[in-house]
PDB file of N, CA and C in Angstrom:
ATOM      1  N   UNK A   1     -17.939  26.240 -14.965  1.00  0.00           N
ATOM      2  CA  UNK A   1     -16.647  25.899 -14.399  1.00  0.00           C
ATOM      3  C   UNK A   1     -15.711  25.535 -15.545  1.00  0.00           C
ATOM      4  N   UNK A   2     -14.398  26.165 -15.868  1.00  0.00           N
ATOM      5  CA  UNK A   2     -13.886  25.957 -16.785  1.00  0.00           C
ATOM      6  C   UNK A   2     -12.712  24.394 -16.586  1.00  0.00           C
ATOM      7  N   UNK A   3     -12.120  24.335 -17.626  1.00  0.00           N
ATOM      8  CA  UNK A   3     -11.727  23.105 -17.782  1.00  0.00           C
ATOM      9  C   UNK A   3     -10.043  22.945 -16.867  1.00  0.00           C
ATOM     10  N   UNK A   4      -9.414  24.328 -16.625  1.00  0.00           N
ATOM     11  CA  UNK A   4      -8.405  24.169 -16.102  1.00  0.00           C
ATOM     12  C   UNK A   4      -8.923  23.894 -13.896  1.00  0.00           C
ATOM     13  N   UNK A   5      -9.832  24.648 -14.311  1.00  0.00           N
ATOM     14  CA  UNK A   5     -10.160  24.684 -12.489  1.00  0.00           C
ATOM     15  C   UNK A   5     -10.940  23.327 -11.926  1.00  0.00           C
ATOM     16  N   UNK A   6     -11.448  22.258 -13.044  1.00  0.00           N
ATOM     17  CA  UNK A   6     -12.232  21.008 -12.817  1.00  0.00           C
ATOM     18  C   UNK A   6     -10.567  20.106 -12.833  1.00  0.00           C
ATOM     19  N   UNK A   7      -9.438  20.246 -13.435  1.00  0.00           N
ATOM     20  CA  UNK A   7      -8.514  19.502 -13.102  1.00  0.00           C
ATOM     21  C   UNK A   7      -7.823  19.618 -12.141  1.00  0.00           C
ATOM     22  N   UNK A   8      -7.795  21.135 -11.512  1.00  0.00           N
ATOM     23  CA  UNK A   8      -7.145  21.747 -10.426  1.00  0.00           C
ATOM     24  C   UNK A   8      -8.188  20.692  -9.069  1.00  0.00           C
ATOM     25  N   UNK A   9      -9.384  20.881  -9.082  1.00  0.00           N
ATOM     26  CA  UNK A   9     -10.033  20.211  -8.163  1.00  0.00           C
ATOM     27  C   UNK A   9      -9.491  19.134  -7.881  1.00  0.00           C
ATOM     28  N   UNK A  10      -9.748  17.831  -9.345  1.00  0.00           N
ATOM     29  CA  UNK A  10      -9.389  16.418  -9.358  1.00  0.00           C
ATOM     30  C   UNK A  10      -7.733  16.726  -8.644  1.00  0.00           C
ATOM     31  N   UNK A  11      -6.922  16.768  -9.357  1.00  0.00           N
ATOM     32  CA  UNK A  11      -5.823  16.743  -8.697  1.00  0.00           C
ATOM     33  C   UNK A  11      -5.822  17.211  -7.475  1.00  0.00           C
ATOM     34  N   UNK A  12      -6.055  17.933  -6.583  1.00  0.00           N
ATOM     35  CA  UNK A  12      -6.298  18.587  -5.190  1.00  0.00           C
ATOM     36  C   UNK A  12      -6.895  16.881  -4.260  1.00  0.00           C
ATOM     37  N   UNK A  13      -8.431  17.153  -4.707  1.00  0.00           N
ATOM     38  CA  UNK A  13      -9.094  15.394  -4.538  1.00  0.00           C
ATOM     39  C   UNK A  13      -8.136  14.194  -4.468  1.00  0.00           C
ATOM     40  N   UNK A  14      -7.303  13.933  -5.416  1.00  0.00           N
ATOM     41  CA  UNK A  14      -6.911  12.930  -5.387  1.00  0.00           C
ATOM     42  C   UNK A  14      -5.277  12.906  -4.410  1.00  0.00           C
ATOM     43  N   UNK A  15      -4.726  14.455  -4.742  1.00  0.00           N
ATOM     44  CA  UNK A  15      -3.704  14.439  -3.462  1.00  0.00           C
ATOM     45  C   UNK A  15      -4.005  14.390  -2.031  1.00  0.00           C
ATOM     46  N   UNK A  16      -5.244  14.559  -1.598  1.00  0.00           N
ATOM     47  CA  UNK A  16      -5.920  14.481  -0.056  1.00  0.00           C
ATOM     48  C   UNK A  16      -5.825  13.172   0.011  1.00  0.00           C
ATOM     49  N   UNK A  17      -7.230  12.628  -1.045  1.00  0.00           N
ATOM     50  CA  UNK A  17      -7.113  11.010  -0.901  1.00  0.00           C
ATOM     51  C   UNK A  17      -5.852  10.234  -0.594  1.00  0.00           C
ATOM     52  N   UNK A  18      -4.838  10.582  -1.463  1.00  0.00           N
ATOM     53  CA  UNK A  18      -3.575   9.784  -1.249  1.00  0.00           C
ATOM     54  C   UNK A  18      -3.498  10.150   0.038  1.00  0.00           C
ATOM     55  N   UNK A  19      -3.045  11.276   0.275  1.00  0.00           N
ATOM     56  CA  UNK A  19      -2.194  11.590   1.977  1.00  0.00           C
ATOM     57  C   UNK A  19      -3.408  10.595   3.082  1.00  0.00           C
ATOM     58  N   UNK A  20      -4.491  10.274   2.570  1.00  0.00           N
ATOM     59  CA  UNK A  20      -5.663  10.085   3.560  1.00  0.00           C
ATOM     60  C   UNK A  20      -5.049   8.649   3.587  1.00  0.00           C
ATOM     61  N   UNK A  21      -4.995   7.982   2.481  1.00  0.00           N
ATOM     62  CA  UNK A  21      -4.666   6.391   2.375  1.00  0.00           C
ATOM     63  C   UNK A  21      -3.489   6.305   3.053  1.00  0.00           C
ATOM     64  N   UNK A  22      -2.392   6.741   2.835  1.00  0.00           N
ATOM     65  CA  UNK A  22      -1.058   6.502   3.426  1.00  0.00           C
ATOM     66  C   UNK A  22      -0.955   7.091   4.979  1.00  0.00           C
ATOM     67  N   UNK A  23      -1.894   7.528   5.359  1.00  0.00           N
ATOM     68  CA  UNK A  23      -2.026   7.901   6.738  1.00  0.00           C
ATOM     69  C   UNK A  23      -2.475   6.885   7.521  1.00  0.00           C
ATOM     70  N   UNK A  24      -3.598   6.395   7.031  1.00  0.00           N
ATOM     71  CA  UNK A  24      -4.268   5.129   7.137  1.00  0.00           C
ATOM     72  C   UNK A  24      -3.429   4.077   7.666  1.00  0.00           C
ATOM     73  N   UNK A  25      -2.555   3.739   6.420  1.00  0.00           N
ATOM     74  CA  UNK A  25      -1.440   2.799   6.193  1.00  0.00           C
ATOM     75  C   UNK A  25      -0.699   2.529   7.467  1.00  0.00           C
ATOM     76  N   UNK A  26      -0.032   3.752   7.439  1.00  0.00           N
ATOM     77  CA  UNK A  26       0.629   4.165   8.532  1.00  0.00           C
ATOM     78  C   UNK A  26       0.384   4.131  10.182  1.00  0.00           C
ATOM     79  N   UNK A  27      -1.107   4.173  10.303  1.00  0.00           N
ATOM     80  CA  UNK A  27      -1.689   4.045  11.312  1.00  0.00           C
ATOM     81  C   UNK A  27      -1.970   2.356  11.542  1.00  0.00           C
ATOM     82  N   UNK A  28      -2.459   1.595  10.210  1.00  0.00           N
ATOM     83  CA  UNK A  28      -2.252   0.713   9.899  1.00  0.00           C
ATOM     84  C   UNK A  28      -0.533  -0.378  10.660  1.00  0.00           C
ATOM     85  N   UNK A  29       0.287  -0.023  10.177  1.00  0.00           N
ATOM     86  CA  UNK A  29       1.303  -0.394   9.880  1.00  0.00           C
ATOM     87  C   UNK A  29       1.651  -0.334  11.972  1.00  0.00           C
ATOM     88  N   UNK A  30       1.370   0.898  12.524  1.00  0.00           N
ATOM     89  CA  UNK A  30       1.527   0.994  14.316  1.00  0.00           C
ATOM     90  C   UNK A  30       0.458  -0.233  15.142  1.00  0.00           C
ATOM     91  N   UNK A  31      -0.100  -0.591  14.948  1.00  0.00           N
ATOM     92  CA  UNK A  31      -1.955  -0.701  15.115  1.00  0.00           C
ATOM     93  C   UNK A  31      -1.957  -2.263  15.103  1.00  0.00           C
ATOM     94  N   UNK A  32      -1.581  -3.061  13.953  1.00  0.00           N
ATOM     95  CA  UNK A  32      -1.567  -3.918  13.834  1.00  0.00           C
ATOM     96  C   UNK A  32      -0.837  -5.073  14.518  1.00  0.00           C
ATOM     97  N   UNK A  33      -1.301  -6.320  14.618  1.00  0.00           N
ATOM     98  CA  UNK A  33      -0.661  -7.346  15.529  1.00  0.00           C
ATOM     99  C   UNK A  33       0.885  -8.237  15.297  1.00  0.00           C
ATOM    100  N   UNK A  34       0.439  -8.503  13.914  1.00  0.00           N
ATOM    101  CA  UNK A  34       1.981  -9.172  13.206  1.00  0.00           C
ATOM    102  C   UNK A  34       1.912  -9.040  11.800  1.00  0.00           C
ATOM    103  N   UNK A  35       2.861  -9.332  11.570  1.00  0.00           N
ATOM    104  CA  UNK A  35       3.608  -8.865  10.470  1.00  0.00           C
ATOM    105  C   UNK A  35       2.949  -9.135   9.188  1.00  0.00           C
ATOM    106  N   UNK A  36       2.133 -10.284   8.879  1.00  0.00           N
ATOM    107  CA  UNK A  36       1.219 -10.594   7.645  1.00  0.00           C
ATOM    108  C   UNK A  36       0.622  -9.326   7.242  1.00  0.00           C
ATOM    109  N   UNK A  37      -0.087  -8.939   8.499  1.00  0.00           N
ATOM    110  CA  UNK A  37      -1.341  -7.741   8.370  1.00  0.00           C
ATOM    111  C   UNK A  37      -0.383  -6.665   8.182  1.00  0.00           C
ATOM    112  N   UNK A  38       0.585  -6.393   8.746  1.00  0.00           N
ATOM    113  CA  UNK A  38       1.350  -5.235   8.585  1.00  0.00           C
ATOM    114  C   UNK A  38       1.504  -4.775   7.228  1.00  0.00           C
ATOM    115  N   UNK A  39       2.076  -5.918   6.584  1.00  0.00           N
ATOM    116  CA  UNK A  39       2.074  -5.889   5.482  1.00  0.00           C
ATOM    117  C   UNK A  39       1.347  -5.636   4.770  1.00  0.00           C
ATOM    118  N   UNK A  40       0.245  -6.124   4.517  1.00  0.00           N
ATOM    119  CA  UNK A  40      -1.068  -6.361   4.088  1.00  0.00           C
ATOM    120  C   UNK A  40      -1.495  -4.433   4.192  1.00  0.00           C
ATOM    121  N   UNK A  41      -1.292  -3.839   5.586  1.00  0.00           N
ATOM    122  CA  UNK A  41      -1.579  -2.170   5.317  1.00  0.00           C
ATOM    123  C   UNK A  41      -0.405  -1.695   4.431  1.00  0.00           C
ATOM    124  N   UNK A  42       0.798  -1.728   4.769  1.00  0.00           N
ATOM    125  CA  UNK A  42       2.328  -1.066   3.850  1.00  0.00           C
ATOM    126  C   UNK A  42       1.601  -1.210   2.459  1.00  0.00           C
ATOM    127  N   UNK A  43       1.263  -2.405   1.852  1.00  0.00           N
ATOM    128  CA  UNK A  43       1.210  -2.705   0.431  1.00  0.00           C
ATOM    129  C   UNK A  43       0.266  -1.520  -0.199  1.00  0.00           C
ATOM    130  N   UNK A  44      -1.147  -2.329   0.696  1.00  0.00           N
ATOM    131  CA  UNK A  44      -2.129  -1.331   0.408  1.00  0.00           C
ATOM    132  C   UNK A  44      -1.849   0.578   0.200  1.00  0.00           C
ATOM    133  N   UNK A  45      -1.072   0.780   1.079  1.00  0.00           N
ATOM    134  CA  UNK A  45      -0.848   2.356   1.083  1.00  0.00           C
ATOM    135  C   UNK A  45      -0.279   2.724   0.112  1.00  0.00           C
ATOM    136  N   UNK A  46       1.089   1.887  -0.765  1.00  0.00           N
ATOM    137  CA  UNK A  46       1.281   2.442  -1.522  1.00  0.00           C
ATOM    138  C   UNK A  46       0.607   2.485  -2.944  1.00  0.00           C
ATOM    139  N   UNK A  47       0.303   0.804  -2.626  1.00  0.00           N
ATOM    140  CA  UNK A  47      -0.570   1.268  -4.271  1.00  0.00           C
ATOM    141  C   UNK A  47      -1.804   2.000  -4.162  1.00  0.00           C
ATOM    142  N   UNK A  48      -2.474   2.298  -3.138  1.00  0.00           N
ATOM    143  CA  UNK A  48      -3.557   3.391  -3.206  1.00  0.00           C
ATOM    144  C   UNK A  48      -3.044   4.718  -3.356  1.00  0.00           C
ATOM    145  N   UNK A  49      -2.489   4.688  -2.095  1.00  0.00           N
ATOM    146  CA  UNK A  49      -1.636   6.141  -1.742  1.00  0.00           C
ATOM    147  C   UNK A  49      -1.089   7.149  -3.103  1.00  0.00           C
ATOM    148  N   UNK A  50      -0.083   6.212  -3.362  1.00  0.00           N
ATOM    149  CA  UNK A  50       1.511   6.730  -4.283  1.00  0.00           C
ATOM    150  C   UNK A  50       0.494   6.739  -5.398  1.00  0.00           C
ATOM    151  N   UNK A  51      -0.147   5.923  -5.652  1.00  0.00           N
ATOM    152  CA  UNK A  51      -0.773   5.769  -6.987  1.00  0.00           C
ATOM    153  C   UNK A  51      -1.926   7.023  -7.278  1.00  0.00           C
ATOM    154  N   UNK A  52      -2.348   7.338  -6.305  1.00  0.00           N
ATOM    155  CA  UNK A  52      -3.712   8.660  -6.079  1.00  0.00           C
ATOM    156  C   UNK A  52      -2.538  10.013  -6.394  1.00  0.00           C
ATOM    157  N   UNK A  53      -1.428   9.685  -6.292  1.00  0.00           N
ATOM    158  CA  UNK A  53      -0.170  10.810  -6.038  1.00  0.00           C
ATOM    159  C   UNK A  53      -0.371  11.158  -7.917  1.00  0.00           C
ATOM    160  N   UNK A  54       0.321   9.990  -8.053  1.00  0.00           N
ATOM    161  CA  UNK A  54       0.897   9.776  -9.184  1.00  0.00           C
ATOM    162  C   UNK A  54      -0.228  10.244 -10.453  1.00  0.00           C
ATOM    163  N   UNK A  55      -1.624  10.371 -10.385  1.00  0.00           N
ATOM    164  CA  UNK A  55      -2.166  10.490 -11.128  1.00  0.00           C
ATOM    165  C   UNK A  55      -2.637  11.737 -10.700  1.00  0.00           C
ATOM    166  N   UNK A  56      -2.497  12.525  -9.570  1.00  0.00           N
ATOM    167  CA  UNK A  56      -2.908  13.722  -9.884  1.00  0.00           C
ATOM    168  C   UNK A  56      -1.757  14.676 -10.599  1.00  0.00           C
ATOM    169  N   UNK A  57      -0.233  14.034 -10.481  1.00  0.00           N
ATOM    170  CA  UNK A  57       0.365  14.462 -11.122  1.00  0.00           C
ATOM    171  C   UNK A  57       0.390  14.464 -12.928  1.00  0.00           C
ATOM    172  N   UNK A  58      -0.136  13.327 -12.874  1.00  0.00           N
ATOM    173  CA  UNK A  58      -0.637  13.462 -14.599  1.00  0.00           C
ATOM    174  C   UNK A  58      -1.379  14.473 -15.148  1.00  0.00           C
ATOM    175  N   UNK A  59      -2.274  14.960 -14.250  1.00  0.00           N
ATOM    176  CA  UNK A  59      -3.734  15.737 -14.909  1.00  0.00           C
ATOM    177  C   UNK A  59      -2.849  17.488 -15.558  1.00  0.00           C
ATOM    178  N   UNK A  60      -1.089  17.243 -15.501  1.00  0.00           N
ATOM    179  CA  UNK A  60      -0.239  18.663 -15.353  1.00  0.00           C
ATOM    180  C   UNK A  60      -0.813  18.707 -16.776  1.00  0.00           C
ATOM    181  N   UNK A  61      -0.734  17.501 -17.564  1.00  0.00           N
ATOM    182  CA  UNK A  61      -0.344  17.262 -18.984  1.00  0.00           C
ATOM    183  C   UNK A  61       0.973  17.701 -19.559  1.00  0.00           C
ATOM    184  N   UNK A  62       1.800  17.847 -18.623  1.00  0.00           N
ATOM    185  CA  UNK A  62       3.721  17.679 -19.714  1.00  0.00           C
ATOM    186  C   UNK A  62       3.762  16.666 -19.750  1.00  0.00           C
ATOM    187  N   UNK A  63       4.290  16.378 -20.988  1.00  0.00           N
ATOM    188  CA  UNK A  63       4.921  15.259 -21.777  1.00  0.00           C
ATOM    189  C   UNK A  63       6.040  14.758 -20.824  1.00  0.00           C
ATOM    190  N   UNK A  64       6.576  15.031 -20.329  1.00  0.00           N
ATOM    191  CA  UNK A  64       7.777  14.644 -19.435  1.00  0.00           C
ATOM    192  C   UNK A  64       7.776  13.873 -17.663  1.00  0.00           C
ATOM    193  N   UNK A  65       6.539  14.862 -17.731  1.00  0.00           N
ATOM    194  CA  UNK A  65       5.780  14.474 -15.899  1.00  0.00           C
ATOM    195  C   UNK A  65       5.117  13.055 -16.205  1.00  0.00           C
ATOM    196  N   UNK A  66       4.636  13.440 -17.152  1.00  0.00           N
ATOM    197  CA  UNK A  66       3.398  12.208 -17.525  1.00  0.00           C
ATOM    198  C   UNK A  66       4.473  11.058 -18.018  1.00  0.00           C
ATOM    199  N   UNK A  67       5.603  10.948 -18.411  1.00  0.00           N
ATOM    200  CA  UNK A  67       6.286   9.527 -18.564  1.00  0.00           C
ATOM    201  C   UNK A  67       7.123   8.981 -17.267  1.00  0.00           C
ATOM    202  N   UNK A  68       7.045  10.729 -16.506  1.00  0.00           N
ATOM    203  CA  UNK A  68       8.317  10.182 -15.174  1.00  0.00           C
ATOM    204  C   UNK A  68       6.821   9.504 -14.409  1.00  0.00           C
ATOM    205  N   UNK A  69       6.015   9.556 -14.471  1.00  0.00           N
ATOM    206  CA  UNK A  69       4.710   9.161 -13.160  1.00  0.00           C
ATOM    207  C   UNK A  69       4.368   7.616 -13.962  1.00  0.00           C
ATOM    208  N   UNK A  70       4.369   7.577 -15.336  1.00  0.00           N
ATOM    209  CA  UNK A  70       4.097   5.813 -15.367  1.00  0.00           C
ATOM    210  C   UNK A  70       5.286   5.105 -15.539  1.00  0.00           C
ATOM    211  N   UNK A  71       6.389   5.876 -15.241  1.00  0.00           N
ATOM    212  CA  UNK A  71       8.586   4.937 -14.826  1.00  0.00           C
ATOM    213  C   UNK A  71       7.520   4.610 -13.434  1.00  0.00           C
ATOM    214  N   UNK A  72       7.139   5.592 -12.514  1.00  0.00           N
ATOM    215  CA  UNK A  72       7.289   5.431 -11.085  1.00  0.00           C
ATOM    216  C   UNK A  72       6.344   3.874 -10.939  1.00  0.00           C
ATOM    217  N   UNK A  73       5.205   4.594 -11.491  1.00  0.00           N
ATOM    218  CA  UNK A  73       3.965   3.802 -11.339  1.00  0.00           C
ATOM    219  C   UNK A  73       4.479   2.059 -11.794  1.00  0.00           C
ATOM    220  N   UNK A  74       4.753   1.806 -12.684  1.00  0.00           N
ATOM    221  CA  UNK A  74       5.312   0.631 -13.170  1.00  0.00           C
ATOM    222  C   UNK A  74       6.186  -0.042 -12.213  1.00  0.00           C
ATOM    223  N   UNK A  75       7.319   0.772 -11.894  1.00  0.00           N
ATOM    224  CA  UNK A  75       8.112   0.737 -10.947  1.00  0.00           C
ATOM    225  C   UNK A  75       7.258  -0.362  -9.592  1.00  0.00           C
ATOM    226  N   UNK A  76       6.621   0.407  -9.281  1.00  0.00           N
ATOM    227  CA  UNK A  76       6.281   0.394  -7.957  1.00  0.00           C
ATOM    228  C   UNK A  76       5.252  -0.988  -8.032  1.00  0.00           C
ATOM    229  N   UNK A  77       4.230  -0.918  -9.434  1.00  0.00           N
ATOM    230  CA  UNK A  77       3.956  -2.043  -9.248  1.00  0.00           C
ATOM    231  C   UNK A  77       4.110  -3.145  -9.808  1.00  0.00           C
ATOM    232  N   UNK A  78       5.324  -3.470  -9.932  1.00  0.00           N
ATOM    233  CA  UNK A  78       5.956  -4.226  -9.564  1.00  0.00           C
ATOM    234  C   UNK A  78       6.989  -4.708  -8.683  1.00  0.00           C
ATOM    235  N   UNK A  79       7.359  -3.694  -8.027  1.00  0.00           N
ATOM    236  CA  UNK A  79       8.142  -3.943  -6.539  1.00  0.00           C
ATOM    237  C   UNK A  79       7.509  -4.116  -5.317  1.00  0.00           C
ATOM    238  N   UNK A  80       6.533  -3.577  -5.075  1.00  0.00           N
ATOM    239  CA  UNK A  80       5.809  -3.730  -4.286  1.00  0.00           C
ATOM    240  C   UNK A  80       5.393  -4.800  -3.985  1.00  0.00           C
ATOM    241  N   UNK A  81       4.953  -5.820  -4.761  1.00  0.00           N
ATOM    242  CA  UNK A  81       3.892  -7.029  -4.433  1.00  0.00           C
ATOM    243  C   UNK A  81       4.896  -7.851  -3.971  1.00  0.00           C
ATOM    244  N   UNK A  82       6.576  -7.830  -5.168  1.00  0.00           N
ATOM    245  CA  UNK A  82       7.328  -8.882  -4.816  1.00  0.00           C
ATOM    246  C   UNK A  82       7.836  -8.588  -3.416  1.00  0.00           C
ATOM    247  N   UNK A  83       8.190  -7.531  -2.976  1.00  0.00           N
ATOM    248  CA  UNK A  83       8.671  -6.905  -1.760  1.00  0.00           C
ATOM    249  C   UNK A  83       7.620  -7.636  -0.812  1.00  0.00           C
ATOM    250  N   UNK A  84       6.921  -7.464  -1.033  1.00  0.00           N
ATOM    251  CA  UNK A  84       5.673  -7.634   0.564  1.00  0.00           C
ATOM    252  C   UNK A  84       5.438  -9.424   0.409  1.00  0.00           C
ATOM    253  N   UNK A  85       6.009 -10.036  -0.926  1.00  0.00           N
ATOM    254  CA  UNK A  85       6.298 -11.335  -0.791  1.00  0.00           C
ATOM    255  C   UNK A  85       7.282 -12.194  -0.157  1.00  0.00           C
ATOM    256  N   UNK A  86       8.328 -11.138  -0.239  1.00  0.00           N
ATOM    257  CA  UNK A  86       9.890 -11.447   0.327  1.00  0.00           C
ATOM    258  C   UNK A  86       9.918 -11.767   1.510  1.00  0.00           C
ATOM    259  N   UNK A  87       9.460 -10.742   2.040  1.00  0.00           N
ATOM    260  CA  UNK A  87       9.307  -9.861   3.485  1.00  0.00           C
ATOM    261  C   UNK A  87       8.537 -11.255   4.168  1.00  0.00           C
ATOM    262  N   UNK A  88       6.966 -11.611   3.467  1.00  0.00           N
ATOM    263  CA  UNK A  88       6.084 -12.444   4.482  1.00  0.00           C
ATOM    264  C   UNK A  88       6.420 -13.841   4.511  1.00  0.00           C
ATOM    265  N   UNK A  89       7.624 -14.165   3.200  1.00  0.00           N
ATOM    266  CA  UNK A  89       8.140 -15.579   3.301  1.00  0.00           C
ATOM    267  C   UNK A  89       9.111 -15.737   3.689  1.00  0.00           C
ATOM    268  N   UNK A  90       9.967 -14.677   4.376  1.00  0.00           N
ATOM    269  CA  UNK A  90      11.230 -14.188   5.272  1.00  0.00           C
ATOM    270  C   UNK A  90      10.597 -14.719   6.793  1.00  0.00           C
ATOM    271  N   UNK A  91       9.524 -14.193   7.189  1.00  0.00           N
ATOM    272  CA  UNK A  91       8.853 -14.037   8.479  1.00  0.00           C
ATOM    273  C   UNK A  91       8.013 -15.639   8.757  1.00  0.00           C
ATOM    274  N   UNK A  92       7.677 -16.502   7.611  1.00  0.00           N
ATOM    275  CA  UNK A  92       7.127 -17.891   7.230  1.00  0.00           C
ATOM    276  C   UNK A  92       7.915 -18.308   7.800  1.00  0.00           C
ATOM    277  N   UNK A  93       9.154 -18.337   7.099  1.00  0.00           N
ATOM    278  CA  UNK A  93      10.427 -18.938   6.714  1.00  0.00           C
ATOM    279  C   UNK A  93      10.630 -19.455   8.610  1.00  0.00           C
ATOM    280  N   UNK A  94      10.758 -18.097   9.126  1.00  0.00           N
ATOM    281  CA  UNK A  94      11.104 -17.900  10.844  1.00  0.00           C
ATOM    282  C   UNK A  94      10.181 -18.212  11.688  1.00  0.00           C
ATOM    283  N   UNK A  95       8.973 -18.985  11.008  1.00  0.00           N
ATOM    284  CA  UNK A  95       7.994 -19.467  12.084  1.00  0.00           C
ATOM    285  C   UNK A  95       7.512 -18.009  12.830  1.00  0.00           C
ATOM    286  N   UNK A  96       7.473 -17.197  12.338  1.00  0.00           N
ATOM    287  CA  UNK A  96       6.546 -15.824  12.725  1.00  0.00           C
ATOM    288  C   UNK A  96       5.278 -16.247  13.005  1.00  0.00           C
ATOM    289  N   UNK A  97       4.927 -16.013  14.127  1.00  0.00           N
ATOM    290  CA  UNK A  97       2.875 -16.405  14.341  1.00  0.00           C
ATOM    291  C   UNK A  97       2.324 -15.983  14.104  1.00  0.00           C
ATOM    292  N   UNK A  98       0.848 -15.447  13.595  1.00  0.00           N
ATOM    293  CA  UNK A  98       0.100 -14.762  13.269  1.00  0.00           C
ATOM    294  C   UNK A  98      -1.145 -15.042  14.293  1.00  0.00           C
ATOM    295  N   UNK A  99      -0.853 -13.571  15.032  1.00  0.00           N
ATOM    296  CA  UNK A  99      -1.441 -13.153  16.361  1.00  0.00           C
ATOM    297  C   UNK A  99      -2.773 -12.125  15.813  1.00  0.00           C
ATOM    298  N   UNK A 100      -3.381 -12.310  15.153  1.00  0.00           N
ATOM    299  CA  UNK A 100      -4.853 -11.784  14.478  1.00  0.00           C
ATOM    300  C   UNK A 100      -5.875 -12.550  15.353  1.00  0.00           C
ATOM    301  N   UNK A 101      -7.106 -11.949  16.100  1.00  0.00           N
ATOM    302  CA  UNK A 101      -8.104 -12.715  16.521  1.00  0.00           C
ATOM    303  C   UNK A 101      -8.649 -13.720  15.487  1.00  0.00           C
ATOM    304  N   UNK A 102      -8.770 -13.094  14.396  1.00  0.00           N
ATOM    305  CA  UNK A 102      -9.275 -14.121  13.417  1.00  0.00           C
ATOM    306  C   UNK A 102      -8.274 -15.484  12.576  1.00  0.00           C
ATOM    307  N   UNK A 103      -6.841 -15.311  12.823  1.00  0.00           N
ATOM    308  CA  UNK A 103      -6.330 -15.838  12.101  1.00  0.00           C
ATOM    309  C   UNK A 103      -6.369 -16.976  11.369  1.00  0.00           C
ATOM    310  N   UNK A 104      -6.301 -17.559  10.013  1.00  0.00           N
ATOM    311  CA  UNK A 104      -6.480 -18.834   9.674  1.00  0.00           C
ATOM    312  C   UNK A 104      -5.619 -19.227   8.860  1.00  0.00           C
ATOM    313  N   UNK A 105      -5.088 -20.500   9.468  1.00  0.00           N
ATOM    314  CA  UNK A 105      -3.345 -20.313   8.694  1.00  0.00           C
ATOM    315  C   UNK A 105      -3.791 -21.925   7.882  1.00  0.00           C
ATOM    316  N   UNK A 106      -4.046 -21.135   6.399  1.00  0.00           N
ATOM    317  CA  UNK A 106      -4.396 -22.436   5.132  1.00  0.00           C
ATOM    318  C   UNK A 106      -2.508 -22.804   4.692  1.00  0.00           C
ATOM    319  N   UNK A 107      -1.657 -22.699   5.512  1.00  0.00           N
ATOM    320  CA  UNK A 107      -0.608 -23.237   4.823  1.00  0.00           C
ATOM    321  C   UNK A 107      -0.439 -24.519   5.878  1.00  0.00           C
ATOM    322  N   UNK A 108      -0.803 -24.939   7.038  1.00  0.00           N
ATOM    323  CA  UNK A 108      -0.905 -25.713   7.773  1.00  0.00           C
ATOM    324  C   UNK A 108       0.480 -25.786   8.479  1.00  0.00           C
ATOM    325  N   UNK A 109       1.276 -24.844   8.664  1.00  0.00           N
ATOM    326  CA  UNK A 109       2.477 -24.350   8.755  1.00  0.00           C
ATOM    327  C   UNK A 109       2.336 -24.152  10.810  1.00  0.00           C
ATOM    328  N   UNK A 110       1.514 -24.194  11.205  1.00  0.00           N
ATOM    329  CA  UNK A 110       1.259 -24.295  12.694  1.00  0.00           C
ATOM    330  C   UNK A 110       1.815 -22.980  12.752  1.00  0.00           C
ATOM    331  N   UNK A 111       1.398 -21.722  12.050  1.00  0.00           N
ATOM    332  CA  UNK A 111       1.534 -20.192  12.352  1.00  0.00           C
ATOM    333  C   UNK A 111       0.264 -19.897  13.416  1.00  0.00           C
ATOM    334  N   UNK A 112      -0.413 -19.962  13.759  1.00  0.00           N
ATOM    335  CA  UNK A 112      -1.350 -19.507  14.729  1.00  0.00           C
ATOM    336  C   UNK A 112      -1.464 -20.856  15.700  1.00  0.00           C
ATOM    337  N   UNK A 113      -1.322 -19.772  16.787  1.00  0.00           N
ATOM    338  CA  UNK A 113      -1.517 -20.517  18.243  1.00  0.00           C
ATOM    339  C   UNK A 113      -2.957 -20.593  18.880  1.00  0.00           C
ATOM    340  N   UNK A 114      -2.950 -21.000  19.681  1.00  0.00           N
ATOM    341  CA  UNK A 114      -4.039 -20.887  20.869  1.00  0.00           C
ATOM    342  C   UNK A 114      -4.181 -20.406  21.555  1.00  0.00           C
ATOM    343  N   UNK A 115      -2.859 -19.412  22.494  1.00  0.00           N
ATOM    344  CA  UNK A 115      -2.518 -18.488  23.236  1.00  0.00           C
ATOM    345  C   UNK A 115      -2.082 -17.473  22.574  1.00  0.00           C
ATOM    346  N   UNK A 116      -2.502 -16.564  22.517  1.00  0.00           N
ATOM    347  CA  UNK A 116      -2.415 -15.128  22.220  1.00  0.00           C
ATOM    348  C   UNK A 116      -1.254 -14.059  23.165  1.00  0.00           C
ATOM    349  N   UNK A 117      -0.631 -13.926  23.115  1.00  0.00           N
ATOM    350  CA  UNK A 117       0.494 -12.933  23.625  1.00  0.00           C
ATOM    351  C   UNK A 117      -0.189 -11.824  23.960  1.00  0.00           C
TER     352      UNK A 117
END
């Protein structure tokens, strides 16, 4: 198996994977009860997702692809985490409940109830 058709694979592999993660996400993101967890899938998708993207785009080897994919990559992680921080201390902030069977709220913030909606 030569060396251009073992990168053609990986990259192929890793663009499924992504679309597989961000599908997930997404299904994730419908599926879920409140907004913590929501989050908690959004985040996950992209840095799995975008990131499985982003590196099969590397395997092109241009000099040019390969600096625009670690702008993105950088980019992202670092927007991402603060974003999904914003967002869950926006929703804190508003006394948002966290309606998870399991929930356990260590901020003592009286986010989880006893009655379930």
């Amino acid at each position: 198996m030569s060396f251009d058709l073992a990168t053609s694979l990986l990259a192929d592999a890793l663009v499924i994977f992504g679309v597989f993660v961000m599908t997930v996400g997404v299904y994730g993101m419908i599926r879920l009860p409140d907004t913590y967890t929501r989050l908690h899938a959004a985040s996950k998708a992209v840095v799995l997702g975008v990131f499985s993207l982003l590196i099969a785009s590397l395997v092109t080897g241009d000099p040019k692809i390969i600096f625009r994919c670690i702008l993105i990559g950088g980019f992202l992680a670092l927007t991402t985490p603060v974003a999904a921080h914003v967002i869950a201390r926006a929703a804190y902030a508003r006394g948002e409940g966290m309606r998870s069977p399991d929930a356990v709220d260590e901020s003592d913030g009286g986010l989880v109830s006893d009655h379930q909606p």
